[in-house]
Protein backbone atom coordinates (compact mmCIF):
# COMPACT_ATOMS: atom_id res chain seq x y z
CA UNK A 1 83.01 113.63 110.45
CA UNK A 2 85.39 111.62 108.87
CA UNK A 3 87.57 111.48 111.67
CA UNK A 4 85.23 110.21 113.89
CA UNK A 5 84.41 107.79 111.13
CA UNK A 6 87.85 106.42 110.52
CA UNK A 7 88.31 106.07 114.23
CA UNK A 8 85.20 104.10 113.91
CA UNK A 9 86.80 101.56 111.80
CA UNK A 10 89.91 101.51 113.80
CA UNK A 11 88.48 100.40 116.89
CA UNK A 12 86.17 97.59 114.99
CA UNK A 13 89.31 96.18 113.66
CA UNK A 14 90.76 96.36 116.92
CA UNK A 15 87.81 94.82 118.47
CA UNK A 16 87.89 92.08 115.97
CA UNK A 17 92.09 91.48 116.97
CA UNK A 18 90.76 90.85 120.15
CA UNK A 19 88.19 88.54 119.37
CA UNK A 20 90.74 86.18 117.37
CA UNK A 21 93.50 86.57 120.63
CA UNK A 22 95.88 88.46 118.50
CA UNK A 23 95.53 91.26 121.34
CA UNK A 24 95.13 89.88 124.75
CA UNK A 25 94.96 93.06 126.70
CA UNK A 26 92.38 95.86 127.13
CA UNK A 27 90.00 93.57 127.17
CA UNK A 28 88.10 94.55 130.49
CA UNK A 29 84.95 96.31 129.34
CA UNK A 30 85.27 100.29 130.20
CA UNK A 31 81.85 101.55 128.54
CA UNK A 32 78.36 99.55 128.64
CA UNK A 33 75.86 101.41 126.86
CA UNK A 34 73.35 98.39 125.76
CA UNK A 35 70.86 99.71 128.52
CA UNK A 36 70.57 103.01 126.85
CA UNK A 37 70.93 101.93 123.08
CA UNK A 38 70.07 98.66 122.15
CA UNK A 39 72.42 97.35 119.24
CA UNK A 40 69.48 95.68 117.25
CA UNK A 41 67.37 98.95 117.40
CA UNK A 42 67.03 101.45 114.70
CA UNK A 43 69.30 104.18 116.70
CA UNK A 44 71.96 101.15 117.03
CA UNK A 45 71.39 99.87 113.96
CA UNK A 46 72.43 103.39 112.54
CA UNK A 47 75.67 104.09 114.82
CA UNK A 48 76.82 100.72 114.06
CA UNK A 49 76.85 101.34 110.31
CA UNK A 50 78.39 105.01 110.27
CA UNK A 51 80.49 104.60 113.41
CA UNK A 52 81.48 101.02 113.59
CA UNK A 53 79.71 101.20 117.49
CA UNK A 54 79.51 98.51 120.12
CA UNK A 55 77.36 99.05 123.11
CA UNK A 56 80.33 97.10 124.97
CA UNK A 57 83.81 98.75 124.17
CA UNK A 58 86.58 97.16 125.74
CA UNK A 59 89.50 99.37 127.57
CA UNK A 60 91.75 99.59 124.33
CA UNK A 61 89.00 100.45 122.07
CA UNK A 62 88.33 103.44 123.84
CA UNK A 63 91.78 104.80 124.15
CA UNK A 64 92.46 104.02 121.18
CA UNK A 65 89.46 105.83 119.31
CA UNK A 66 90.02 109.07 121.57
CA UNK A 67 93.90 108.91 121.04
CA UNK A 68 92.97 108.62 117.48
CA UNK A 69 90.39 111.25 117.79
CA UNK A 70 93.34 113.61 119.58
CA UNK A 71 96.49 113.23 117.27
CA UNK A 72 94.68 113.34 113.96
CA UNK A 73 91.60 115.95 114.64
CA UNK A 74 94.94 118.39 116.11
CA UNK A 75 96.66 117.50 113.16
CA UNK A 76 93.92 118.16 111.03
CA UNK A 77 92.93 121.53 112.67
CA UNK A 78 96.64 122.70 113.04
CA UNK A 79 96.26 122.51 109.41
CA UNK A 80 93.01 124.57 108.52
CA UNK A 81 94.56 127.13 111.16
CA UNK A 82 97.72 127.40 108.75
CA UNK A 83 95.65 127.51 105.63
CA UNK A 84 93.55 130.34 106.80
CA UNK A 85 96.28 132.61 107.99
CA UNK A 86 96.89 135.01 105.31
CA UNK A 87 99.87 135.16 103.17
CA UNK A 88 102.81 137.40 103.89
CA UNK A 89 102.96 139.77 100.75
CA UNK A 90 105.83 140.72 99.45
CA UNK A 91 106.68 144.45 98.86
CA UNK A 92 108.47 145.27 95.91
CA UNK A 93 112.20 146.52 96.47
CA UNK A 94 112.60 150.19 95.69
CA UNK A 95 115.15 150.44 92.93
């Protein structure tokens, strides 16, 4: 969950680059959800605070919160997958 929060707070900042014209690309809007969830509603209200969402995410936002998603939830499973294989044990060398 904190992934998907962090990525969150990624894409806000990036959104907000954008918004000065520090960024000038990726600006085309890829998802529209503001039919479905209205920002200003409770449901909105809600993803907003936990996952920094927009109901208009621009082209970057979006690849940059699943590339985000991709490279550090691998990263972080590739590491519970080598913390749950067991140990090699060592056998004791016959003297």
């Amino acid at each position: 969950m904190l992934i998907v929060v962090a990525a969150g707070v990624l894409t806000y900042g990036i959104h907000e680059l954008q918004d000065a014209g520090v960024i000038g690309f990726g600006l085309d809007t890829a998802i529209d959800t503001t039919s479905v969830i209205a920002s200003d509603g409770i449901v909105g209200s809600l993803l907003k605070g936990f996952l920094a969402y927009r109901g208009m995410a621009s082209t970057l936002e979006v690849f940059v919160w699943v590339t985000f998603i991709a490279v550090v939830g691998s990263l972080y499973l590739s590491k519970l997958r080598a913390d749950t294989v067991a140990p090699e044990t060592k056998v004791p060398a016959h003297k």
